[in-house]
Protein backbone atom coordinates (compact mmCIF):
# COMPACT_ATOMS: atom_id res chain seq x y z
CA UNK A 1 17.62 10.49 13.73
CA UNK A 2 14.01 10.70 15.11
CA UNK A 3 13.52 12.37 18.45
CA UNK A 4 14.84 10.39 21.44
CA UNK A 5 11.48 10.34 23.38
CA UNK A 6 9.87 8.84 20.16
CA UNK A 7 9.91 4.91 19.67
CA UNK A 8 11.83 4.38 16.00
CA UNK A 9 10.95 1.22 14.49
CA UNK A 10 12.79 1.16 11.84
CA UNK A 11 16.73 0.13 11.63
CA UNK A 12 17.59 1.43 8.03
CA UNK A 13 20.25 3.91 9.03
CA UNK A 14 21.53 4.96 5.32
CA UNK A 15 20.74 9.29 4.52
CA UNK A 16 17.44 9.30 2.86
CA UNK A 17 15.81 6.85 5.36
CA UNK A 18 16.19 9.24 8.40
CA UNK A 19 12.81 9.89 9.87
CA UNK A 20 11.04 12.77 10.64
CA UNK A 21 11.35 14.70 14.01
CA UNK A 22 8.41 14.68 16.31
CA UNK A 23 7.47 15.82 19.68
CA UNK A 24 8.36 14.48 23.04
CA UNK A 25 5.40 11.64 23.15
CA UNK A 26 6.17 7.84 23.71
CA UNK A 27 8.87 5.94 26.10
CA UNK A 28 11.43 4.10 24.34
CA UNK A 29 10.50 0.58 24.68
CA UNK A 30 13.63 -1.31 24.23
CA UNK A 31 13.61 -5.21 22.49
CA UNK A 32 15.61 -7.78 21.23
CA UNK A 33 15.00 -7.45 17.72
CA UNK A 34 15.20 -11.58 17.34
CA UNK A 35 13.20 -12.52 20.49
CA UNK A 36 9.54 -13.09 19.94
CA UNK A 37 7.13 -11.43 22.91
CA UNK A 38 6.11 -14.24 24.67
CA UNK A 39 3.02 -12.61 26.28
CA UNK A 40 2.10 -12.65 22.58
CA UNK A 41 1.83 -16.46 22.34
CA UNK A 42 -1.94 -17.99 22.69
CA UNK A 43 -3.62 -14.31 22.32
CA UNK A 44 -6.39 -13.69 19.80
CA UNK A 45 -5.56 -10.99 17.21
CA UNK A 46 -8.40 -9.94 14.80
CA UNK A 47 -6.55 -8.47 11.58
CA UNK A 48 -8.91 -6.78 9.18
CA UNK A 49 -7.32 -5.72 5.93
CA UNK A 50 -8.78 -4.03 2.57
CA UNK A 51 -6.81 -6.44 0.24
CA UNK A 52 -5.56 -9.66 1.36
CA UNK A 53 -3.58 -12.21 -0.97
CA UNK A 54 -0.41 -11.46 -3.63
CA UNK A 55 -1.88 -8.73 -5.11
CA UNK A 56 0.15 -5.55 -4.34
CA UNK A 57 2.36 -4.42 -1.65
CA UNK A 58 0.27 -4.30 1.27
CA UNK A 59 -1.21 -7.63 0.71
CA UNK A 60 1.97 -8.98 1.10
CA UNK A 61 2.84 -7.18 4.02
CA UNK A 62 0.38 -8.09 6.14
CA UNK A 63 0.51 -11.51 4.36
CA UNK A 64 4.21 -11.22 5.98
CA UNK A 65 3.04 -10.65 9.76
CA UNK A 66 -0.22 -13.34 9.63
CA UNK A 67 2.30 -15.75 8.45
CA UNK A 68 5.01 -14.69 11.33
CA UNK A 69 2.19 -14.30 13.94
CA UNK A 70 1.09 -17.68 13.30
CA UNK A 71 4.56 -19.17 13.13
CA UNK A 72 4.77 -18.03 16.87
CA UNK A 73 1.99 -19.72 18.18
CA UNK A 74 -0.83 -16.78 18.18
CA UNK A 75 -4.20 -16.89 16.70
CA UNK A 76 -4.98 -14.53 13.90
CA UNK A 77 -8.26 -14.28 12.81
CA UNK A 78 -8.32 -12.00 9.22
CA UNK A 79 -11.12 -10.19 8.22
CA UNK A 80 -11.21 -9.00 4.43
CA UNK A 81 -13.39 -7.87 1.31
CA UNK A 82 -14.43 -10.77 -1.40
CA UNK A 83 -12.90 -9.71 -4.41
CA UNK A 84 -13.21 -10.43 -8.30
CA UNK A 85 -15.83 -13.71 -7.43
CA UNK A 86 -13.12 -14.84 -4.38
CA UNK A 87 -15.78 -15.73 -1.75
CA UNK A 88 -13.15 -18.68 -0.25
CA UNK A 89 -13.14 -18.35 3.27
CA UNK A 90 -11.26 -20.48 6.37
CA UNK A 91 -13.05 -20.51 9.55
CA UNK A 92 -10.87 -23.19 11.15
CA UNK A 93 -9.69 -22.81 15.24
CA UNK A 94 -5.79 -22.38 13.34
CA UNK A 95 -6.28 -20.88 10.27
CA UNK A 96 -9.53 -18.32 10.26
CA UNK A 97 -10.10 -16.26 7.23
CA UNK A 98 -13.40 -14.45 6.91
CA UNK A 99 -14.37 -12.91 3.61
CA UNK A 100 -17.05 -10.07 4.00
CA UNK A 101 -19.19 -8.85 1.14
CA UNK A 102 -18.62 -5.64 -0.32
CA UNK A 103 -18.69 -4.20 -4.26
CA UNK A 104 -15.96 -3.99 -6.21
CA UNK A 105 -14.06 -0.87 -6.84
CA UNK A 106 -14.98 0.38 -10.62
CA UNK A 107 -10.95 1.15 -11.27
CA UNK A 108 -9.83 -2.39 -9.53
CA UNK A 109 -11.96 -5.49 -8.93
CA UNK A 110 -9.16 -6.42 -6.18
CA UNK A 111 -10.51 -3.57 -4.02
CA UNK A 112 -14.36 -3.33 -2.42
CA UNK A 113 -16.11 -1.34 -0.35
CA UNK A 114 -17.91 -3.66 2.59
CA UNK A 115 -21.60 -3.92 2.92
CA UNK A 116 -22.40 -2.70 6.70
CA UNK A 117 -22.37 -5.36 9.32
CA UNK A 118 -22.65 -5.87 13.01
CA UNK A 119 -18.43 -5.99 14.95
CA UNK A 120 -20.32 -8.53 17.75
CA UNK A 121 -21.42 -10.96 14.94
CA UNK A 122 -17.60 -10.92 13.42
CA UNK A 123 -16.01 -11.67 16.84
CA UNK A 124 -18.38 -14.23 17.14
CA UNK A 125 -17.04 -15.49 14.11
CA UNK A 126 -13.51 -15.03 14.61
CA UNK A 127 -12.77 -16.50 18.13
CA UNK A 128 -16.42 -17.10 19.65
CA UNK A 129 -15.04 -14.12 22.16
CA UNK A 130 -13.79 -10.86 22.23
CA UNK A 131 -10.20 -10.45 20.63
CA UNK A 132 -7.32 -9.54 22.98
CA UNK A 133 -6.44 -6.94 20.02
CA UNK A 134 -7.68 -5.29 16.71
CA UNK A 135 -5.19 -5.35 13.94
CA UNK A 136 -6.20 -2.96 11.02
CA UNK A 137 -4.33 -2.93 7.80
CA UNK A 138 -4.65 0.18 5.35
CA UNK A 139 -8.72 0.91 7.17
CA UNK A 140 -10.66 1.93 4.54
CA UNK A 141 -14.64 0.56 4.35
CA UNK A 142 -14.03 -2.33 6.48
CA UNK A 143 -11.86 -0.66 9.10
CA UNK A 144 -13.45 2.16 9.25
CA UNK A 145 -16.87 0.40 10.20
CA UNK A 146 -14.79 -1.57 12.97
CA UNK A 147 -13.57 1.54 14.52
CA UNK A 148 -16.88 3.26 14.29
CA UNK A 149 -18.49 0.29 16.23
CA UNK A 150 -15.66 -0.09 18.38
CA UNK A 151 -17.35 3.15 20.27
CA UNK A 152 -20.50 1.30 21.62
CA UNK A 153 -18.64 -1.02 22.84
CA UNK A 154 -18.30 -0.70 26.92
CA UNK A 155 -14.25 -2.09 26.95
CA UNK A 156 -13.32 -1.53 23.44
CA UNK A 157 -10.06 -3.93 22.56
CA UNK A 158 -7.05 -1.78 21.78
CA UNK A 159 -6.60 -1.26 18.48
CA UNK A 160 -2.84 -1.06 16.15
CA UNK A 161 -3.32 0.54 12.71
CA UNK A 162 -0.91 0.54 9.98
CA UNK A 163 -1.38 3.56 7.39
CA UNK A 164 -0.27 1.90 4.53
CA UNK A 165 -2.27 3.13 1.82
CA UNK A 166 -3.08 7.06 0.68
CA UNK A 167 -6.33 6.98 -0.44
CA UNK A 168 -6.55 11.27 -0.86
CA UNK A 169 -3.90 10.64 -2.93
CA UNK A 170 -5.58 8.35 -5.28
CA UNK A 171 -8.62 10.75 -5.40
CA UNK A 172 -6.80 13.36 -6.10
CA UNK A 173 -5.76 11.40 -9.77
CA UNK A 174 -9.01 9.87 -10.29
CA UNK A 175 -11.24 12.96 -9.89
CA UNK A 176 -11.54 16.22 -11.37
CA UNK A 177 -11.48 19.44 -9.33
CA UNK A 178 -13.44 20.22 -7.82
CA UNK A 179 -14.44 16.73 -6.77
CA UNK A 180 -11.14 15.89 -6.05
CA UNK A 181 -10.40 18.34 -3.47
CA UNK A 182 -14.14 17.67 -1.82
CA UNK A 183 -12.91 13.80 -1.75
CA UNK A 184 -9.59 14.69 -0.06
CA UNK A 185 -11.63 16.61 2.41
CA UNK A 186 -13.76 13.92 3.09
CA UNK A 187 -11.50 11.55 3.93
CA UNK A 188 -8.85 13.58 6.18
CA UNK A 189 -11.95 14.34 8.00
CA UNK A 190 -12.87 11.25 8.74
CA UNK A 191 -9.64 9.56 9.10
CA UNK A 192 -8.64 12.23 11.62
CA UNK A 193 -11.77 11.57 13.09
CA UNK A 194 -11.18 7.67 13.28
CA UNK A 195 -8.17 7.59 14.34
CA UNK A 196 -8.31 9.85 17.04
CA UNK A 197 -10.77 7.60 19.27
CA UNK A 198 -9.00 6.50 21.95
CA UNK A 199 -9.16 2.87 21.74
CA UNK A 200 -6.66 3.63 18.22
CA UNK A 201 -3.09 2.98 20.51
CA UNK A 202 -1.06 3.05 17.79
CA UNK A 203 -0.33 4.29 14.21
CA UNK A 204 2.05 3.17 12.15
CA UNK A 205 3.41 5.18 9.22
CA UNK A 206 5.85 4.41 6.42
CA UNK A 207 7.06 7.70 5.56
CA UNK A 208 7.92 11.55 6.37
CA UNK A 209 4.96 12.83 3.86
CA UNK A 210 2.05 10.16 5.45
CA UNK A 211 3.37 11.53 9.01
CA UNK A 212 2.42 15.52 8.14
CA UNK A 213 -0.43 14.55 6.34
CA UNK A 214 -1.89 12.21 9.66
CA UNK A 215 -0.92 15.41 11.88
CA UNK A 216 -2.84 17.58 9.11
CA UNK A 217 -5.64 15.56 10.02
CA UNK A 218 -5.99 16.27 13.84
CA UNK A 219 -4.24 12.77 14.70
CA UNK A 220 -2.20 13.12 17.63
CA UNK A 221 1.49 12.73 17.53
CA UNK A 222 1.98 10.86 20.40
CA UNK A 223 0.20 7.92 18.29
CA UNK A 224 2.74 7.66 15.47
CA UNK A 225 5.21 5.90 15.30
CA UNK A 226 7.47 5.00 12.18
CA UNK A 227 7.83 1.35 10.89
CA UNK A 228 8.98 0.61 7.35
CA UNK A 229 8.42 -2.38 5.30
CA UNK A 230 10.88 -5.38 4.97
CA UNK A 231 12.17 -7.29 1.87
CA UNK A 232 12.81 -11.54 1.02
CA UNK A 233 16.02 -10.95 0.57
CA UNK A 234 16.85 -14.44 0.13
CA UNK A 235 14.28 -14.16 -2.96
CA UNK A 236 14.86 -10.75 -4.58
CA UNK A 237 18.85 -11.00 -4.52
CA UNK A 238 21.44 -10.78 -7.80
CA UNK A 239 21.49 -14.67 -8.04
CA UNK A 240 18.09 -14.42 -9.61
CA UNK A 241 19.47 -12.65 -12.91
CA UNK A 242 18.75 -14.77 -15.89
CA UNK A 243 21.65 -14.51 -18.92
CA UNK A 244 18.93 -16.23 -21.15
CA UNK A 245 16.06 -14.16 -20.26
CA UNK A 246 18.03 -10.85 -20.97
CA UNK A 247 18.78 -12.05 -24.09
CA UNK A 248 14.71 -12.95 -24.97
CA UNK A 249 14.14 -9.31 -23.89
CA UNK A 250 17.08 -7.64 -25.98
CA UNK A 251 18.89 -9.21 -28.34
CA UNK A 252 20.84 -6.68 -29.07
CA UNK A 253 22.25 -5.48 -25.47
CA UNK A 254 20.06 -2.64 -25.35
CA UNK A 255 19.78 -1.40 -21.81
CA UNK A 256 16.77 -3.17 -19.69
CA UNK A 257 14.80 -0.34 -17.71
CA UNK A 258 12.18 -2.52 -15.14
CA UNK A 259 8.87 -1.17 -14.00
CA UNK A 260 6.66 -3.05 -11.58
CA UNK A 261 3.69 -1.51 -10.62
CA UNK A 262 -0.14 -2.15 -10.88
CA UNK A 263 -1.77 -1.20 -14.38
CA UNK A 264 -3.52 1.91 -12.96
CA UNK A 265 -3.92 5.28 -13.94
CA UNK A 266 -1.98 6.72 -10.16
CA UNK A 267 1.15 4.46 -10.94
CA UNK A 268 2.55 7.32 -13.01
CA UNK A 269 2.45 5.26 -16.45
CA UNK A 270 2.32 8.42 -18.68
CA UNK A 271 5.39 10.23 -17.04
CA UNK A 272 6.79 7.05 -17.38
CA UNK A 273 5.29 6.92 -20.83
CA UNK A 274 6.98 10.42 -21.80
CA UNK A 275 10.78 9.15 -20.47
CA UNK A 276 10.00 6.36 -22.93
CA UNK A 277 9.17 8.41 -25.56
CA UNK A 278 12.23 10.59 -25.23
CA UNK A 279 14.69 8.21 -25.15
CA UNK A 280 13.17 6.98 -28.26
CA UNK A 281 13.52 10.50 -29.79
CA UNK A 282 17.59 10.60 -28.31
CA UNK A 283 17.89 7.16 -30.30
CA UNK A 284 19.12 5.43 -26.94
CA UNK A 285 18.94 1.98 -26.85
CA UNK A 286 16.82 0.46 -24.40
CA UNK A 287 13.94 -2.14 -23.68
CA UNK A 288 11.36 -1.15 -21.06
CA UNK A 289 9.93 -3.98 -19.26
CA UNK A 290 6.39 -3.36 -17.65
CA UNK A 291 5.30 -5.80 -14.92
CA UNK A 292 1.86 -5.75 -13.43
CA UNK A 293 -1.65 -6.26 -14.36
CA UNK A 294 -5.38 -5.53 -13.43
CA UNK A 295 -8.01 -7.32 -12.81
CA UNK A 296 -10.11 -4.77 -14.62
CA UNK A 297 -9.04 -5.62 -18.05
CA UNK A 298 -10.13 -1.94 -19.83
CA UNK A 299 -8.19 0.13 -17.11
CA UNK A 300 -4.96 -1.95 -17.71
CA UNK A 301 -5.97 -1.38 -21.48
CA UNK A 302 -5.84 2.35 -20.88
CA UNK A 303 -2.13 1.75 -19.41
CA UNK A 304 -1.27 -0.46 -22.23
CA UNK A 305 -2.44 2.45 -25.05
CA UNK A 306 -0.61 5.05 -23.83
CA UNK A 307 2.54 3.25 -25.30
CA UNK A 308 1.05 2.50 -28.45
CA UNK A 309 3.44 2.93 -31.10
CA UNK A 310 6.59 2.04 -28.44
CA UNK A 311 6.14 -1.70 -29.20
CA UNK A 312 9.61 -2.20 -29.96
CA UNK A 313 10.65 -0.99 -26.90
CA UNK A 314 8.02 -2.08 -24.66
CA UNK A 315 7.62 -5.23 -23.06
CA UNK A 316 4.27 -5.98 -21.01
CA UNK A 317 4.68 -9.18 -18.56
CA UNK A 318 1.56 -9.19 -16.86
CA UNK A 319 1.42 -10.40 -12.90
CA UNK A 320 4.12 -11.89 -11.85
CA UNK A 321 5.10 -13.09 -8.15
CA UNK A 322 7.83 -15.38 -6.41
CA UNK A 323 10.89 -16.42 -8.69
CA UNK A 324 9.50 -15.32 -11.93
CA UNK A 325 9.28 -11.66 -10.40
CA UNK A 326 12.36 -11.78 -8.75
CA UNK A 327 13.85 -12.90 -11.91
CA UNK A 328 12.65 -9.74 -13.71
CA UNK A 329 14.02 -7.52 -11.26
CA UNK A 330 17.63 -8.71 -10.94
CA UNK A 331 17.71 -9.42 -14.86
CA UNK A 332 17.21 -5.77 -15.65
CA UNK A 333 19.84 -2.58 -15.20
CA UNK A 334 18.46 0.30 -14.16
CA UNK A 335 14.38 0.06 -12.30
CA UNK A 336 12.29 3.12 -13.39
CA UNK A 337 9.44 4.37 -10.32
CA UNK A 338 7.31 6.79 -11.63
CA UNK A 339 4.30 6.93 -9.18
CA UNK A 340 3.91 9.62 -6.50
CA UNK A 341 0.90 8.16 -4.27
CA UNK A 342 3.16 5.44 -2.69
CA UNK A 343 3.36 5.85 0.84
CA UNK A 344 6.31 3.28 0.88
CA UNK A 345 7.23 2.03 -2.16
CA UNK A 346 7.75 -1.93 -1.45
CA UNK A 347 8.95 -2.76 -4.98
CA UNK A 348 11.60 -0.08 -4.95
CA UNK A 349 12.86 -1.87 -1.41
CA UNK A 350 12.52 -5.42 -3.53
CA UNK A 351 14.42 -3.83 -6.68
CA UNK A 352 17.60 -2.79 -4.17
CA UNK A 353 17.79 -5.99 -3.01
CA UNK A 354 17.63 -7.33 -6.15
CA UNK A 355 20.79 -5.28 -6.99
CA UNK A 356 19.90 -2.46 -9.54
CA UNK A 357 20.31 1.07 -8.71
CA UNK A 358 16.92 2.74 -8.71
CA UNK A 359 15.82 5.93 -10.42
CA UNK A 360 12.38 7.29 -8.62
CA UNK A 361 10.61 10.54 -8.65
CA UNK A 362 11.42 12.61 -5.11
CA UNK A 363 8.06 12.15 -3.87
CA UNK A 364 6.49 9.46 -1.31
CA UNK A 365 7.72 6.37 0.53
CA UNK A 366 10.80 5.99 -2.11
CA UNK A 367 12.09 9.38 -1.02
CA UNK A 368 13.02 7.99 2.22
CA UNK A 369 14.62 4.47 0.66
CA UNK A 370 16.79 5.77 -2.16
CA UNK A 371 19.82 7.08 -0.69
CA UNK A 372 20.22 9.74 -3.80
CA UNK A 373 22.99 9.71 -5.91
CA UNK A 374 24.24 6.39 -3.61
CA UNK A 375 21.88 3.41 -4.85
CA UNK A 376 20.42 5.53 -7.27
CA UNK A 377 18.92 9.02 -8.31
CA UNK A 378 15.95 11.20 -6.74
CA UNK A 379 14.77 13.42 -9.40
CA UNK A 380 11.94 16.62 -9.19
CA UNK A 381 8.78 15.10 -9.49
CA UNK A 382 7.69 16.98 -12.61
CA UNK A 383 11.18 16.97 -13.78
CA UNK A 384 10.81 15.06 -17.32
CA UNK A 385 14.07 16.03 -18.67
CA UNK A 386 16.21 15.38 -15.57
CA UNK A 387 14.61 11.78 -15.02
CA UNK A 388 15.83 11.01 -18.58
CA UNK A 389 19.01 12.38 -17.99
CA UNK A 390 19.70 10.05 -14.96
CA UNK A 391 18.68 7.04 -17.49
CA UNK A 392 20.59 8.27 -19.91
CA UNK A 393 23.76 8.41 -17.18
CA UNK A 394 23.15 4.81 -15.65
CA UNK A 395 22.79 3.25 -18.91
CA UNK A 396 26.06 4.42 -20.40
CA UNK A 397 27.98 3.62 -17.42
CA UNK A 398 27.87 -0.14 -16.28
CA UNK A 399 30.14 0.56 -13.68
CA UNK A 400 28.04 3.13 -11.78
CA UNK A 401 25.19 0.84 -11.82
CA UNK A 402 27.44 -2.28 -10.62
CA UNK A 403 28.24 0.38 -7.54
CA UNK A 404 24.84 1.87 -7.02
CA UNK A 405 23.15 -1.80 -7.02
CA UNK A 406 25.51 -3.51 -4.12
CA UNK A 407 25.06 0.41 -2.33
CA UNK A 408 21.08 -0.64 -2.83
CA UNK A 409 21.44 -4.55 -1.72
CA UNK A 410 23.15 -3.42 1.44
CA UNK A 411 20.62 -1.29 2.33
CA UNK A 412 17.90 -3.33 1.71
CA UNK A 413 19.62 -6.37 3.44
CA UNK A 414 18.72 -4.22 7.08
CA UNK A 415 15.07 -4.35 6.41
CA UNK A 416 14.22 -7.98 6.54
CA UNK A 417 10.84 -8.66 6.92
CA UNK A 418 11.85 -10.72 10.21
CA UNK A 419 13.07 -7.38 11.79
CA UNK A 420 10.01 -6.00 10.51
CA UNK A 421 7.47 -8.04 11.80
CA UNK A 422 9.45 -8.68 15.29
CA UNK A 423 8.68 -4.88 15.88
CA UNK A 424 5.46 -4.97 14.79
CA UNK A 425 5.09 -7.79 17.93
CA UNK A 426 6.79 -6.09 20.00
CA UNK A 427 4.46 -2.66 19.63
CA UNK A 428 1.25 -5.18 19.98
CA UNK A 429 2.97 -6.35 23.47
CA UNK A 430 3.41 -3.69 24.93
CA UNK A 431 0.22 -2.48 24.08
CA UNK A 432 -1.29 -5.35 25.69
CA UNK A 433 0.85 -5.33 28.79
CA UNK A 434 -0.91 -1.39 28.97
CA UNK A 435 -4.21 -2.77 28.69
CA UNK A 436 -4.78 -5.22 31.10
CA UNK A 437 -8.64 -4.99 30.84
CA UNK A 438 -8.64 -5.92 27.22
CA UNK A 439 -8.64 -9.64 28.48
CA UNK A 440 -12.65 -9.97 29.26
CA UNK A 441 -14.83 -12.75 29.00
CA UNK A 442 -16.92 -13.86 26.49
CA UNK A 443 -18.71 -11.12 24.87
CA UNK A 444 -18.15 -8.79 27.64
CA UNK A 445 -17.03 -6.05 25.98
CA UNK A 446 -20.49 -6.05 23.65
CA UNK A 447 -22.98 -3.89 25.18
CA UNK A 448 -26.81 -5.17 26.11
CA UNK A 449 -28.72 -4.43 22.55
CA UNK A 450 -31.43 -4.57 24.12
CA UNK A 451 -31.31 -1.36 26.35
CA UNK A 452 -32.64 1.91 25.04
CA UNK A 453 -29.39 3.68 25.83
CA UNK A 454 -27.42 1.01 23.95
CA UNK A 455 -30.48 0.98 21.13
CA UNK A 456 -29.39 4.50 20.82
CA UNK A 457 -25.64 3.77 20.99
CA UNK A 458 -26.13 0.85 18.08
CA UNK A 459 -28.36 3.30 16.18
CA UNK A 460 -25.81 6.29 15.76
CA UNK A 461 -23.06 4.16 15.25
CA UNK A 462 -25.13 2.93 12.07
CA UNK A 463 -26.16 6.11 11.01
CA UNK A 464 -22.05 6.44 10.72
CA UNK A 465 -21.47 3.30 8.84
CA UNK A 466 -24.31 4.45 6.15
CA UNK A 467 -23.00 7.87 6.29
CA UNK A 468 -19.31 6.67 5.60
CA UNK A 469 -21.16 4.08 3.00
CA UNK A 470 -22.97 6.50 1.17
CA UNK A 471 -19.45 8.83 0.45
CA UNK A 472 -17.86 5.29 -1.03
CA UNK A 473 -20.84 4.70 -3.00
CA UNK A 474 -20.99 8.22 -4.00
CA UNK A 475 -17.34 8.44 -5.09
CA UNK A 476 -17.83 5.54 -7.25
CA UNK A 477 -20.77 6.78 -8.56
CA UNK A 478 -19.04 9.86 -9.74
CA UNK A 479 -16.30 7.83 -10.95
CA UNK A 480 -18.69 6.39 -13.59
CA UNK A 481 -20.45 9.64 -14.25
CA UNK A 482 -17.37 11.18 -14.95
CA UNK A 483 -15.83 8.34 -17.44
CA UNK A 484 -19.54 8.18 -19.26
CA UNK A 485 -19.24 11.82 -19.87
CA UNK A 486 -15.82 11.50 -21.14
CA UNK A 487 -16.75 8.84 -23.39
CA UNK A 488 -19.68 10.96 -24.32
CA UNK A 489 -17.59 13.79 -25.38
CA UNK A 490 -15.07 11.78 -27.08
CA UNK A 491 -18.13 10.09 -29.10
CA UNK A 492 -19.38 13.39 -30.13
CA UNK A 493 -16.53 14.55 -31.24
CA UNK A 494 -15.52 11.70 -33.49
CA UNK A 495 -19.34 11.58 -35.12
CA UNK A 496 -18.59 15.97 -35.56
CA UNK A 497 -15.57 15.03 -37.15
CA UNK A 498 -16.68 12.57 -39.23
CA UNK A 499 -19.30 14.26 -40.39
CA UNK A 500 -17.49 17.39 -41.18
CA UNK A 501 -15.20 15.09 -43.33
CA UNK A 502 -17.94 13.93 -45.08
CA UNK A 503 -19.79 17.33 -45.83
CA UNK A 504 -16.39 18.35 -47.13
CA UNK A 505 -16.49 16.30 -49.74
């Protein structure tokens, strides 16, 4: 159990959920978990997310808590990147969605960094005032500027952030060392930076390993607090598994192993490509079923290639969402995880509840769902033989999984996304009922841009946003230097070979 002095917001209460200790720091602040805040109802919340819409798991989180917010009677305004041509945006008093302009992430067109632009121009836009609160989902480009800008303003609204993405992670896959390690740096250095700023209230973090890594980078403690995600368990349940559709998939009972992850190169497809290949060389009978996709058709390619010569084993969906995904969960036997950059791990949650026991590498978010050797196995990250092995165990033994799947659907049945979200108000409550002052009048809070001091303010804070700009732009430029010089070398050494072939003769 977490520290007494520290506020837990999360209810799962099975062994590998427990989470981490931490110093004396917040008051318990006690709720009924099925009680909405009513000092919540009529306030103006501006939610700015990296990704917004069904396209991965934090999308649909914080799709989750618009669509409760809402539901209660409070006005979210959300602020996100255009993406892949979607310039659609709602500007309505009940419904406002603002879609900022940004470019589009070399490795996913569903991801952008944000072009600079001015906070008092987007609360203009949002609510024709100053928000009561700042929501910011996963801050990358776009929250970052906000909480850069946030400092020249003279009563800065207090500001929630949920860490739901590990973006030194990803570098850390996509880059070579050294520029790997100088992008990690870069990033812890200006998250701790960030997040430190004392309008940032709270922090919310998924998992044990995104805690120590926050705390690495200089964030205080007393700012954390923990808050999993939740699960449709009315959607993702056993009912959903399809006689029929097993059947389509293998005709021949072979074992169904389900994977549902984005095509991307930090998903852990050639790990997961290796267990495939072994199982192939042990002659055990199994079809792997790969759902997901990619916007950016040649990286999912890459995915797709690395099981080339597995088609008879390998099955490749696509996107899926709503029944047709939960269908594909609950119709498998055993779901595969192979990625270690998830800071939670929603579709490992979603597989649980879809009852199949769940075998995951012991690193992340899913470390802290999978109750090991209960709903299923936790195995060594790098651990190739043992992750086979626990295949191997659940596949020959339909009564194991039959126990480990209803030990995984009653786990995930305590993390509705009700309970979820409920806490989530709650936290935003009582951080309001702390900050009286945040209610100002219109446009208050934005300083006169017309002083010299507040020239110089504005000016600084800009300097920022191009400095945090120009890293972006300077990662993705070496992202495409270093794939051109890949494909360079890989060019050369096919015309050498050829060549050599043909002086041979």
């Amino acid at each position: 159990m977490a520290a007494e002095s520290d506020v837990v917001l999360s209810n799962s209460n099975h062994k590998a959920a427990a989470p981490p200790q931490a110093p004396p720091s917040k008051q318990v602040f006690t709720h009924d978990e099925f009680e909405f805040p009513s000092i919540l109802k009529g306030k103006h919340i501006l939610l700015a997310t990296e990704s917004f819409g069904p396209v991965n798991g934090v999308s649909r989180t914080t799709l989750s808590l618009v669509q409760y917010l809402r539901a209660h009677s409070v006005h979210v305004a959300v602020v996100a990147p255009e993406f892949n041509g979607l310039k659609t945006q709602t500007e309505k008093k009940e419904n406002v969605e603002i879609r900022l302009k940004g470019y589009p992430m070399p490795y996913d067109t569903s991801l952008a960094v944000v072009y600079p632009f001015r906070i008092d121009k987007l609360f203009a836009r949002a609510f024709q005032r100053n928000p009561d609160v700042i929501y910011l989902a996963s801050p990358a480009s776009l929250g970052f500027q906000i909480l850069l800008q946030l400092q020249q303003l003279t009563h800065q609204p207090p500001v929630l952030l949920n860490f739901q993405t590990d973006l030194s992670a990803y570098i850390e896959i996509l880059f070579p060392f050294p520029l790997s390690y100088w992008g990690m740096w870069v990033f812890r250095c200006v998250q701790g930076y960030l997040f430190s700023h004392p309008s940032v209230r709270t922090i919310f973090f998924p998992s044990r390993g995104v805690r120590e890594y926050l705390e690495k980078a200089g964030v205080p403690s007393s700012k954390l607090l923990n808050l999993r995600r939740g699960v449709k368990t009315d959607l993702f349940n056993p009912m959903a598994r399809s006689v029929q559709y097993r059947e389509e998939l293998a005709p021949n009972n072979e074992i169904i192993l389900v994977c549902v992850a984005r095509l991307a190169a930090e998903k852990g497809f050639e790990f997961l490509a290796d267990v495939a290949r072994s199982l192939i060389a042990k002659d055990f009978p199994f079809k792997l079923l790969i759902v997901g996709g990619n916007r950016k058709a040649d990286v999912a390619r890459e995915v797709q290639d690395l099981f080339i010569g597995m088609e008879k084993h390998v099955v490749f969906t696509g996107f899926l969402q709503g029944e047709d995904l939960a269908r594909a969960y609950a119709s498998g036997d055993v779901f595969v995880h192979c990625s270690i950059t998830e800071t939670f791990g929603l579709v490992v949650l979603e597989a649980m509840a879809s009852g199949i026991p769940v075998i995951a590498r012991d690193m992340g978010g899913p470390s802290e769902i999978v109750a090991d050797k209960e709903s299923g196995y936790l195995v060594p990250a790098s651990d190739l033989e043992a992750f086979v092995s626990c295949v191997e165990r659940l596949g020959q033994d339909a009564e194991l999984r039959a126990t480990m799947g209803k030990a995984g659907r009653d786990i995930a049945c305590q993390a509705t996304w009700e309970k979820i979200n409920n806490r989530v108000a709650w936290q935003i409550a009582e951080t309001l009922s702390k900050n009286s002052s945040s209610s100002t009048s219109r446009f208050s809070a934005v300083p006169d841009l017309y002083s010299w001091s507040s020239q110089l303010s504005y000016m600084r804070v800009t300097g920022q946003v191009v400095i945090i700009c120009g890293v972006w732009l300077g990662l993705i430029v070496t992202w495409w230097l270093v794939r051109a010089s890949l494909f360079i070398k890989t060019g050369s050494l096919w015309v050498s070979h050829a060549f050599g072939r043909i002086l041979s003769r």
